[in-house]
C-alpha atoms as a PDB file:
ATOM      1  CA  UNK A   1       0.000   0.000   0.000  1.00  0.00           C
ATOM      2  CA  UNK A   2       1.536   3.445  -1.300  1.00  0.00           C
ATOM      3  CA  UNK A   3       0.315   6.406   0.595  1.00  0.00           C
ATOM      4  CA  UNK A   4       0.885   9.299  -1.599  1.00  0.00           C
ATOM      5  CA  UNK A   5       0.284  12.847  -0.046  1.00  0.00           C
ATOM      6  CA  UNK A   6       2.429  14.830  -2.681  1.00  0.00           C
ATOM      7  CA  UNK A   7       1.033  18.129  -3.509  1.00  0.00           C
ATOM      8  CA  UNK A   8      -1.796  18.486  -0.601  1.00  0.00           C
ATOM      9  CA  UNK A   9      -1.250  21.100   1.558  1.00  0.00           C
ATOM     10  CA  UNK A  10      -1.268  20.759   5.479  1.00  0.00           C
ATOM     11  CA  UNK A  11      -1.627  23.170   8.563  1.00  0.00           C
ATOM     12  CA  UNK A  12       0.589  22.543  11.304  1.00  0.00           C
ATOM     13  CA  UNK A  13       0.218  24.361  14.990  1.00  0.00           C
ATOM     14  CA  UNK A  14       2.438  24.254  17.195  1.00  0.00           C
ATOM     15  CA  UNK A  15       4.917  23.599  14.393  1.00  0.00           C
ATOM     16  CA  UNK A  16       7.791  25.151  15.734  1.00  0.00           C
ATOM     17  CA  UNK A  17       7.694  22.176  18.515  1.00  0.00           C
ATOM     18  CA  UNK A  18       9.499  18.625  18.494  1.00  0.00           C
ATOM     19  CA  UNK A  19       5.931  16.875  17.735  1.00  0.00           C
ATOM     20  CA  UNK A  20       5.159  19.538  14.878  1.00  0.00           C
ATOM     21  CA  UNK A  21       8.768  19.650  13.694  1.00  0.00           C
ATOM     22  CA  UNK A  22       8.618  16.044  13.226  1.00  0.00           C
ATOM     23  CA  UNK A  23       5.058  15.627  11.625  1.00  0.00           C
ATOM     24  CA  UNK A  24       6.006  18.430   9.413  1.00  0.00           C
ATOM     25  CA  UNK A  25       9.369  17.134   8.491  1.00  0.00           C
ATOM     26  CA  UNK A  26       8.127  13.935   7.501  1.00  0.00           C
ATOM     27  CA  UNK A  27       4.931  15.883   5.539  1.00  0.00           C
ATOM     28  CA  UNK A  28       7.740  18.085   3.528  1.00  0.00           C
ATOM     29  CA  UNK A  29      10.297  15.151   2.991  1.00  0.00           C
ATOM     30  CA  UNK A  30       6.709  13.148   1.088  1.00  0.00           C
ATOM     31  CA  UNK A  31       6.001  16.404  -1.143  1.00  0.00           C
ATOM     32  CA  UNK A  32       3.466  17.964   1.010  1.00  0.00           C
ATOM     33  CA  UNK A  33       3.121  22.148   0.976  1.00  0.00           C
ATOM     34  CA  UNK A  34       3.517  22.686   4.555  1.00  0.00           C
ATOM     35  CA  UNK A  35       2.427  25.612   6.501  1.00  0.00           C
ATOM     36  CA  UNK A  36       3.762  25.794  10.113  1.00  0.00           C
ATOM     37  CA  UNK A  37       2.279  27.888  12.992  1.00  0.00           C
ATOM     38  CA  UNK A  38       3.802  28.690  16.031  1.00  0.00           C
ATOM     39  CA  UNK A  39       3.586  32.027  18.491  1.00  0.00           C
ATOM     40  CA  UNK A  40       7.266  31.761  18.744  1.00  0.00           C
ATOM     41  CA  UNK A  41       9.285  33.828  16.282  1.00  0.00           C
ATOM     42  CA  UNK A  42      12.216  32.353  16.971  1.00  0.00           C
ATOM     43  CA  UNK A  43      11.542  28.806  17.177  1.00  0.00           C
ATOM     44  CA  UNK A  44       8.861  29.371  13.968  1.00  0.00           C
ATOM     45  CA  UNK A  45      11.863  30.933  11.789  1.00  0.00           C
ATOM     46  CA  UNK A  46      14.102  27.953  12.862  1.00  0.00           C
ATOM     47  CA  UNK A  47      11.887  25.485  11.419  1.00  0.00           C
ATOM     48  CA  UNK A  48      11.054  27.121   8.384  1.00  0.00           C
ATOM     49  CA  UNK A  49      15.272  27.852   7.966  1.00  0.00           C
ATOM     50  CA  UNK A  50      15.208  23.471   8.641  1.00  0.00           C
ATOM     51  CA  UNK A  51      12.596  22.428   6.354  1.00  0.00           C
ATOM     52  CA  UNK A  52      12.632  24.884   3.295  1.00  0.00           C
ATOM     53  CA  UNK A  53      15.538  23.465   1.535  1.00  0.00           C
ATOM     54  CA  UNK A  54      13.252  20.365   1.579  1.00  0.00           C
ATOM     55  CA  UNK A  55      10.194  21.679   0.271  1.00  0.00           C
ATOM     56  CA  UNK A  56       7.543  24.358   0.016  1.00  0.00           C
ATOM     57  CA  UNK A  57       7.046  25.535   3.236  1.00  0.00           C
ATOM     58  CA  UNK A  58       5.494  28.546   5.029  1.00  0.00           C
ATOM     59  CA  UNK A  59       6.329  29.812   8.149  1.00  0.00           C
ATOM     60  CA  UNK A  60       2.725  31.791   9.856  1.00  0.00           C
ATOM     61  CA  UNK A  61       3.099  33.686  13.269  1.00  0.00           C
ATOM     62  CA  UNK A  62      -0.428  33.111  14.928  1.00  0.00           C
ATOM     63  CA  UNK A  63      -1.446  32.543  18.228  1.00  0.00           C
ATOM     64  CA  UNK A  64      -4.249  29.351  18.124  1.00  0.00           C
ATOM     65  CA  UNK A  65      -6.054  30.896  21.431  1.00  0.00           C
ATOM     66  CA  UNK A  66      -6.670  33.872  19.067  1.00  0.00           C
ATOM     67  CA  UNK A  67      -9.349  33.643  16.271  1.00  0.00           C
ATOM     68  CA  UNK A  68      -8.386  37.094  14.788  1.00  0.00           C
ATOM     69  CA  UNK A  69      -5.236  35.193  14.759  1.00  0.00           C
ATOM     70  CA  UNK A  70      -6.014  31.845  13.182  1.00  0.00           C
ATOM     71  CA  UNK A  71      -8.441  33.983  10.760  1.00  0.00           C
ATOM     72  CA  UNK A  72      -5.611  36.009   9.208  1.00  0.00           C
ATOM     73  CA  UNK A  73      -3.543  32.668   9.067  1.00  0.00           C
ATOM     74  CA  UNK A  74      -6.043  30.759   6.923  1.00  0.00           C
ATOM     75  CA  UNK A  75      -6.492  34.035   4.630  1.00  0.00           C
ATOM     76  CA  UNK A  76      -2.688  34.060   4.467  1.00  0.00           C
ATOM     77  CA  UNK A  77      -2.603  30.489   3.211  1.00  0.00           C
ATOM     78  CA  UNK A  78      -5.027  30.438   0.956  1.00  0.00           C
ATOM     79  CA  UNK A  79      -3.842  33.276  -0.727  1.00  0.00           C
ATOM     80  CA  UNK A  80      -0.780  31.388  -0.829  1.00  0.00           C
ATOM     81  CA  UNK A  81      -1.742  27.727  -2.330  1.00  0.00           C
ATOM     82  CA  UNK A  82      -5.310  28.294  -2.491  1.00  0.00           C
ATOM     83  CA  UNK A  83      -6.738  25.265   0.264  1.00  0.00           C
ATOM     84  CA  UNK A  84      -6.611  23.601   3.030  1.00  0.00           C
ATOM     85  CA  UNK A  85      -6.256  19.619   2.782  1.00  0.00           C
ATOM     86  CA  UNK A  86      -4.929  18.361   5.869  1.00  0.00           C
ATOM     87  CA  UNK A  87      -4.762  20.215   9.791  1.00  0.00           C
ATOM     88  CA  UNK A  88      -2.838  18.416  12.357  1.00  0.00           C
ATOM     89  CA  UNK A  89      -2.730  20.102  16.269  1.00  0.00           C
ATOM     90  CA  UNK A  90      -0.129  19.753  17.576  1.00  0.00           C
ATOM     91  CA  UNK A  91      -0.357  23.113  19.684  1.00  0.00           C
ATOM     92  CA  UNK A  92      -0.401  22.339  23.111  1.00  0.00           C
ATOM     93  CA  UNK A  93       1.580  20.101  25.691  1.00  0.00           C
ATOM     94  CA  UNK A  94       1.353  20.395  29.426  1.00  0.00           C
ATOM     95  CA  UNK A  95       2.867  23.371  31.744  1.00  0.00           C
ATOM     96  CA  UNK A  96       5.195  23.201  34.959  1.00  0.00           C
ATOM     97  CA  UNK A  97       2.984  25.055  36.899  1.00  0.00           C
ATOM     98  CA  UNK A  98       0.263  22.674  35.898  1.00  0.00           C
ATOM     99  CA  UNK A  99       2.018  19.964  37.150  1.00  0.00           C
ATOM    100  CA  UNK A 100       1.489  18.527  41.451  1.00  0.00           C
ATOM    101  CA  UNK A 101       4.782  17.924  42.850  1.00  0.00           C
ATOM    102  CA  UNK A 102       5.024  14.579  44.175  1.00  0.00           C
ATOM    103  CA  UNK A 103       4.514  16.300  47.575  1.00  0.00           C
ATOM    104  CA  UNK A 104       1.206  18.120  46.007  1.00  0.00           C
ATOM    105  CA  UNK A 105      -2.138  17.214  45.860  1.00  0.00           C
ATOM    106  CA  UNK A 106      -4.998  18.421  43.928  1.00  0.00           C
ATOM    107  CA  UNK A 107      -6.102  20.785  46.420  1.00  0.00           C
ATOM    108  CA  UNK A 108      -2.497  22.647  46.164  1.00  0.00           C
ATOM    109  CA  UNK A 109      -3.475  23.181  42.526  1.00  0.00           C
ATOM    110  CA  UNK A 110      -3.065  26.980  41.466  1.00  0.00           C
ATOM    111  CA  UNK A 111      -6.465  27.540  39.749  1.00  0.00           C
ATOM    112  CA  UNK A 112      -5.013  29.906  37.105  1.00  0.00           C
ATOM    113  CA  UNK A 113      -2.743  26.667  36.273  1.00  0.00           C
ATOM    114  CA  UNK A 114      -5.519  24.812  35.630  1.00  0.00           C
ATOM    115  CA  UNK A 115      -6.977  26.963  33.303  1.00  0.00           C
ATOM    116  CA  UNK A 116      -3.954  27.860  31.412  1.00  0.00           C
ATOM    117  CA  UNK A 117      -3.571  24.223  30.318  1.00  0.00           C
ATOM    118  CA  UNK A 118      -7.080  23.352  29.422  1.00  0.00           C
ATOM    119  CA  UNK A 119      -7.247  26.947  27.470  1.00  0.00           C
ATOM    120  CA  UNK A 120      -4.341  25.744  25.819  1.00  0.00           C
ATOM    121  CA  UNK A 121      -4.910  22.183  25.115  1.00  0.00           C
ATOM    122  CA  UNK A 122      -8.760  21.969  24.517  1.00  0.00           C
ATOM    123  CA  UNK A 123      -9.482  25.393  23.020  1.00  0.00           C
ATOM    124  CA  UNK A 124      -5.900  25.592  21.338  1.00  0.00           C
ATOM    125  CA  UNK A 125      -7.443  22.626  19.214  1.00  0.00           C
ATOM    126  CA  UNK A 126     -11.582  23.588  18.955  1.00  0.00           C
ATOM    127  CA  UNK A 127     -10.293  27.008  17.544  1.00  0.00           C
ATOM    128  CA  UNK A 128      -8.230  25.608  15.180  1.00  0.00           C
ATOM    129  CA  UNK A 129     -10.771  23.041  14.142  1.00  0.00           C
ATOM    130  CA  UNK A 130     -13.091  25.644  13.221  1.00  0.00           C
ATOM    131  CA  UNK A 131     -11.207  28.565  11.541  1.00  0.00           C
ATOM    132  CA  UNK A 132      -9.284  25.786   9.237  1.00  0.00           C
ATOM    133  CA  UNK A 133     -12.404  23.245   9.252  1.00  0.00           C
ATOM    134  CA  UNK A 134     -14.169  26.482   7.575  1.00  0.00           C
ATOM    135  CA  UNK A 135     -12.288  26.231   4.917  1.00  0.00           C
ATOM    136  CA  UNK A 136     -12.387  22.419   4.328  1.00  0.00           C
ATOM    137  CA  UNK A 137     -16.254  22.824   4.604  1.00  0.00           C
ATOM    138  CA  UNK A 138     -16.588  25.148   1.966  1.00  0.00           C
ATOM    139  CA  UNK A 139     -13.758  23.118  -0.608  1.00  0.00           C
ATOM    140  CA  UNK A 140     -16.211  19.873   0.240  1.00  0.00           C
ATOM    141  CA  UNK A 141     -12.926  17.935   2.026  1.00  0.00           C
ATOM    142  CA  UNK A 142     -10.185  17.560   4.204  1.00  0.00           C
ATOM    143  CA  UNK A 143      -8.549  15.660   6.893  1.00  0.00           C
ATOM    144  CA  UNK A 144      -8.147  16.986  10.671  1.00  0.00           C
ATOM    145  CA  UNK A 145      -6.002  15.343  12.920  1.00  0.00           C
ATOM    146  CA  UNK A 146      -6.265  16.593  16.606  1.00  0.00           C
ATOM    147  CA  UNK A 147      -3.956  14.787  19.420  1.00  0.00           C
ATOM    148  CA  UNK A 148      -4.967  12.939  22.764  1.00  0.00           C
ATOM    149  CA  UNK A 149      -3.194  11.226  25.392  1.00  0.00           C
ATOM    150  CA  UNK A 150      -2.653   8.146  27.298  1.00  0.00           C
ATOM    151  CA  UNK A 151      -3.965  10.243  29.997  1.00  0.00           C
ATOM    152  CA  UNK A 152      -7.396   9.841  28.562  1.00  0.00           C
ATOM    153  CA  UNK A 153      -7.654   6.252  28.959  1.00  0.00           C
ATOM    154  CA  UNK A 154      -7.025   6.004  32.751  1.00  0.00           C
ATOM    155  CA  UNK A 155      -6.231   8.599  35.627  1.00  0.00           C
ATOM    156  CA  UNK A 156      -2.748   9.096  35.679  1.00  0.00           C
ATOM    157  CA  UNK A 157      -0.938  10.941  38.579  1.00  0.00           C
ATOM    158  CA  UNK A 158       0.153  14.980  38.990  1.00  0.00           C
ATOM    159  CA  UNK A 159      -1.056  15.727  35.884  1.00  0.00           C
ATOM    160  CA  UNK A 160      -5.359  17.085  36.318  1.00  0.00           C
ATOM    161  CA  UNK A 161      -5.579  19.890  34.052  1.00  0.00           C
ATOM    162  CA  UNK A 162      -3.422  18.095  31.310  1.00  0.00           C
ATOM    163  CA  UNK A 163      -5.685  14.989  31.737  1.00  0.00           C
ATOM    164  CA  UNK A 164      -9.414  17.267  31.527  1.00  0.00           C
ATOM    165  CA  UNK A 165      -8.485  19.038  28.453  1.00  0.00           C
ATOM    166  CA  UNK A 166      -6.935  15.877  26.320  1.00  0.00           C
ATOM    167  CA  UNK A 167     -10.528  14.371  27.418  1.00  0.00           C
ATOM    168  CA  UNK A 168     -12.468  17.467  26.013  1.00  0.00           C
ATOM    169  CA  UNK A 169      -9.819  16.835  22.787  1.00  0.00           C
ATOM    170  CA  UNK A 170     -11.446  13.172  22.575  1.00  0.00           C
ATOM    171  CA  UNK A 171     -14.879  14.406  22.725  1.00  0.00           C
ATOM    172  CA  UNK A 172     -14.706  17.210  20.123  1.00  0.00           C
ATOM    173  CA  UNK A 173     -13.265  14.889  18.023  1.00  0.00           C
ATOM    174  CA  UNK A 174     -15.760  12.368  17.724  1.00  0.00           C
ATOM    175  CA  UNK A 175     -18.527  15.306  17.902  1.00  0.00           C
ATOM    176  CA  UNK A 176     -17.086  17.501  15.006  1.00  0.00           C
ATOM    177  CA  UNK A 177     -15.934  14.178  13.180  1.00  0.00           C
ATOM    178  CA  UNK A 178     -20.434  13.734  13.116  1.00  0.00           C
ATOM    179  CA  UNK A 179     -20.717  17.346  12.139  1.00  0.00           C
ATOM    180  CA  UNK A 180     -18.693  17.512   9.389  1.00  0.00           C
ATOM    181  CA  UNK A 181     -19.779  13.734   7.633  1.00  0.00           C
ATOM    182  CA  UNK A 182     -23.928  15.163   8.497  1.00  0.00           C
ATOM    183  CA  UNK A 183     -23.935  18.365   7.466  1.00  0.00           C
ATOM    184  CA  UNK A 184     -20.893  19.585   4.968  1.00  0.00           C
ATOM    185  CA  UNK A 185     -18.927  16.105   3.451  1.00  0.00           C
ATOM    186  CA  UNK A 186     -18.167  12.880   4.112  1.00  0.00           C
ATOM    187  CA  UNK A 187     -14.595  13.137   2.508  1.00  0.00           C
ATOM    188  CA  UNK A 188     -14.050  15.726   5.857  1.00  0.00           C
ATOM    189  CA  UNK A 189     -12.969  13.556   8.185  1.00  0.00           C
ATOM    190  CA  UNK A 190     -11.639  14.366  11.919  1.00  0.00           C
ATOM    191  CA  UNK A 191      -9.356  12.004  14.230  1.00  0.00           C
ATOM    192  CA  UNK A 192      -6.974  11.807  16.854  1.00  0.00           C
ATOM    193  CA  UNK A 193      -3.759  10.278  17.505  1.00  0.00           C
ATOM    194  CA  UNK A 194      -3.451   9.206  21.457  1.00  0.00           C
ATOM    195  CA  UNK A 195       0.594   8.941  21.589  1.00  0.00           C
ATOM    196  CA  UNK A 196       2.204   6.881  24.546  1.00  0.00           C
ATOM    197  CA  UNK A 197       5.280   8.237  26.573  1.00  0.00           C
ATOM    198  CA  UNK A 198       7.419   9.614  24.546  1.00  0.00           C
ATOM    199  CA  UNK A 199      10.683  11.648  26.354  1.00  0.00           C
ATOM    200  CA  UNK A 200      10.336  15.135  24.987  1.00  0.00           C
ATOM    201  CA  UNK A 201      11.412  18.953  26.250  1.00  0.00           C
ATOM    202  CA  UNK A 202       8.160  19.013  28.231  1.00  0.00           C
ATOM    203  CA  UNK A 203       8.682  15.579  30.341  1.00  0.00           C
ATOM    204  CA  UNK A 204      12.363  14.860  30.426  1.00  0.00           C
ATOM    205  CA  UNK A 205      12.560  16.183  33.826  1.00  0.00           C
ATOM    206  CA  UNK A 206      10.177  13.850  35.557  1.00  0.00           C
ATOM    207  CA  UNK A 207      11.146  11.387  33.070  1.00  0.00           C
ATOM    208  CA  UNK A 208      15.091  11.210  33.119  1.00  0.00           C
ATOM    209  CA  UNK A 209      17.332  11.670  36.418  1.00  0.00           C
ATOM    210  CA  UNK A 210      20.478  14.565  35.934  1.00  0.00           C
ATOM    211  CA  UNK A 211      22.224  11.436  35.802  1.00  0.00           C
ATOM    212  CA  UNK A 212      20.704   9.910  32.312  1.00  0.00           C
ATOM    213  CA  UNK A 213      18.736   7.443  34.488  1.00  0.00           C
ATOM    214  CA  UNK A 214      15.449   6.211  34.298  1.00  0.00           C
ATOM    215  CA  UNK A 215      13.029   7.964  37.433  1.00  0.00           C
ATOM    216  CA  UNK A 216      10.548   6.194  39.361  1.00  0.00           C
ATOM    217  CA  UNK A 217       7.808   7.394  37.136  1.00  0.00           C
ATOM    218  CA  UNK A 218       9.713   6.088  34.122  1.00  0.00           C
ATOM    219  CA  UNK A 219      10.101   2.486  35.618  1.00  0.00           C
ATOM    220  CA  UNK A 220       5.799   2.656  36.205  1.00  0.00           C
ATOM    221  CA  UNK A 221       5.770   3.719  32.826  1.00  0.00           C
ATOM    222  CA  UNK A 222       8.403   1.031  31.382  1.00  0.00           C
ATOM    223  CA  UNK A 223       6.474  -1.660  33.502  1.00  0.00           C
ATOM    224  CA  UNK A 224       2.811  -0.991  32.211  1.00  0.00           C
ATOM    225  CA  UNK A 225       4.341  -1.025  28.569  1.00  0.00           C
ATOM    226  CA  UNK A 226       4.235  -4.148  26.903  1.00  0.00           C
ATOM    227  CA  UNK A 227       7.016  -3.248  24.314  1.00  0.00           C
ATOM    228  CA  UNK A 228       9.409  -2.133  27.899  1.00  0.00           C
ATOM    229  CA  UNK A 229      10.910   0.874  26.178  1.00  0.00           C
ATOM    230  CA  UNK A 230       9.480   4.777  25.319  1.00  0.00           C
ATOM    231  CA  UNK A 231       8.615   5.856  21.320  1.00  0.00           C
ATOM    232  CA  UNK A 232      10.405   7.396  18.698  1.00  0.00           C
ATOM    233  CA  UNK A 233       8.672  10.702  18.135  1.00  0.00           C
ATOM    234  CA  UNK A 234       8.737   9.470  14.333  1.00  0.00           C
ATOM    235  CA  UNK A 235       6.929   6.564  14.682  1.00  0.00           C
ATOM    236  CA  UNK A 236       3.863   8.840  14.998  1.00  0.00           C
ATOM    237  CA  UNK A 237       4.577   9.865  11.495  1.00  0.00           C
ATOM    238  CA  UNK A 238       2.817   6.683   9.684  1.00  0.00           C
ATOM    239  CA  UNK A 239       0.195   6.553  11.281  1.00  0.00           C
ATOM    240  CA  UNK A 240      -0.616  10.212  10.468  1.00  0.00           C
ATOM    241  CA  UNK A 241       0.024  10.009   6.805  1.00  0.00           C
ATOM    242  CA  UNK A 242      -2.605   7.029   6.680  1.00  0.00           C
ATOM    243  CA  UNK A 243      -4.645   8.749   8.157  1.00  0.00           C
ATOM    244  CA  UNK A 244      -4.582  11.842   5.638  1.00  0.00           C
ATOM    245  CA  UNK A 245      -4.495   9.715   2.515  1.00  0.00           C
ATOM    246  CA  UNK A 246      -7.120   7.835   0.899  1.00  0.00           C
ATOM    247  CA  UNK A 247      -6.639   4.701   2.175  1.00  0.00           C
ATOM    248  CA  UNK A 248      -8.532   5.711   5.246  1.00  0.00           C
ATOM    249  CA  UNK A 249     -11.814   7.077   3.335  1.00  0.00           C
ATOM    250  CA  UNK A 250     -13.710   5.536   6.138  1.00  0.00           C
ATOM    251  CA  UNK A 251     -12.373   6.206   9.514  1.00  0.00           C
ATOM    252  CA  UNK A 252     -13.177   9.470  11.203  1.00  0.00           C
ATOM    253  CA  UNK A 253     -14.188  10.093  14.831  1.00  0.00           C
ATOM    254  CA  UNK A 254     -11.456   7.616  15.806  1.00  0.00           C
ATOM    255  CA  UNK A 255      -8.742   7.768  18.684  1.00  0.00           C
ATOM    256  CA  UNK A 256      -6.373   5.651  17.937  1.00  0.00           C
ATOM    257  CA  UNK A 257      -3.329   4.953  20.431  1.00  0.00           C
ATOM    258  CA  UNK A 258       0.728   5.194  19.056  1.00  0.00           C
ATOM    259  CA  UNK A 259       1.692   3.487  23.117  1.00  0.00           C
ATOM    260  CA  UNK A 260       3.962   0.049  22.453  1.00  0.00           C
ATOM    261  CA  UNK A 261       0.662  -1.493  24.130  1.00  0.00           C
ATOM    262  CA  UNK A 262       0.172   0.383  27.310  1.00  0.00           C
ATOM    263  CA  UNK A 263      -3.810   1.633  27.006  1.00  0.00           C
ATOM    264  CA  UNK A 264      -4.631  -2.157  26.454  1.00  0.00           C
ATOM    265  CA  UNK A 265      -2.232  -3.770  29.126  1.00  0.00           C
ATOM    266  CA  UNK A 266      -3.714  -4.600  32.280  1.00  0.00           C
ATOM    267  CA  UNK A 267      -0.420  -4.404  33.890  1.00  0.00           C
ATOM    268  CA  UNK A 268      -0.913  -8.203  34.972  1.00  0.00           C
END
């Protein structure tokens, strides 16, 4: 099975990040037209300076808790390349202020933590979803991807906020997945990756010791996980070109896990 995506164009947020980098890396390197968003100048030029030797790519300031923002994006795009095939969100990620201590517990939780991490994760996707699903409505198709969590599946600890707005994430998923297929197309289709643990920027600290060892939370992790070790942040990458191409004409509203087996692993 060939999964050709060469000449579609794709949205990115969050681009300028290691989950966006990568997704858009591996979007450029297969001939898609690849615009990036990220509020960070710096990190947004960066990845644009990366990937345009590559391909066609377009680097777009824009702040995805801003639909003024997102608006001016999409106009700048289409202007550009004239659609909108494929929107992946990968905007988001959790914050250190959002995150209890081991000594914490819920009711230490600063409140404006809280919301800054659902804002970001559950309404840094819906807005998205709606400024760029605009545009797919109106062309008659398209392909969203949003991303979830393995902290949808069960509770896991310190992490509350995190864990309510990847679960909102789920929801709209499956809800807008039903909108769009009723009312506009059923060639728009809308679904979520769930990736497992992964050691990134955002978790390496609770993940990996100053000495290079593996923490306490990383053996739990390790021990619920079937395949005993953590992802590649590019093994993400197939399962998102699948499910932008063709061959998946009939799955939307899904949430499918990227984990080495640890949502279906009892631990037993």
């Amino acid at each position: 099975m060939e999964i050709n995506l060469r000449g579609k164009v794709a949205v990115i947020t969050g681009g300028g990040g290691v989950l966006g980098g990568n997704i858009s890396r591996s979007f450029v390197e297969d001939g898609v037209k690849v615009a990036i968003l990220d509020i960070r100048q710096e990190q947004l030029d960066k990845r644009v300076e990366e990937l345009k030797p590559l391909g066609d790519v377009l680097g777009i300031q824009c702040n995805v808790l801003d639909i003024r923002s997102l608006e001016a994006a999409r106009e700048k795009l289409l202007t550009e390349w004239g659609r909108v095939d494929i929107l992946v969100n990968t905007a988001g990620g959790n914050l250190p202020g959002a995150t209890l201590r081991e000594d914490q517990t819920v009711f230490d939780m600063e409140i404006q933590d809280f919301t800054r991490v659902t804002d970001l994760n559950l309404n840094g996707t819906v807005y998205p979803c709606l400024v760029f699903g605009k545009a797919m409505a109106d062309q008659g198709r398209g392909s969203i991807i949003n991303v979830s969590s393995m902290a949808t599946y069960s509770a896991i600890t310190r992490v509350p906020g995190y864990s309510v707005a990847k679960n909102g994430v789920n929801i709209f998923t499956q809800w807008l997945a039903m909108e769009m297929a009723l009312k506009f197309s059923e060639k728009i289709r809308v679904n979520a990756i769930a990736p497992g643990f992964f050691i990134g920027d955002q978790n390496r600290a609770v993940l990996i010791n100053p000495d290079g060892s593996y923490t306490e939370r990383s053996r739990k992790v390790l021990a619920r996980t079937p395949m005993k070790r953590f992802g590649d942040i590019s093994e993400l990458n197939g399962l998102v070109h699948f499910l932008c191409s063709e061959h998946a004409g009939f799955i939307t509203g899904a949430i499918i896990p990227v984990d080495g087996g640890f949502s279906s692993f009892s631990g037993v």
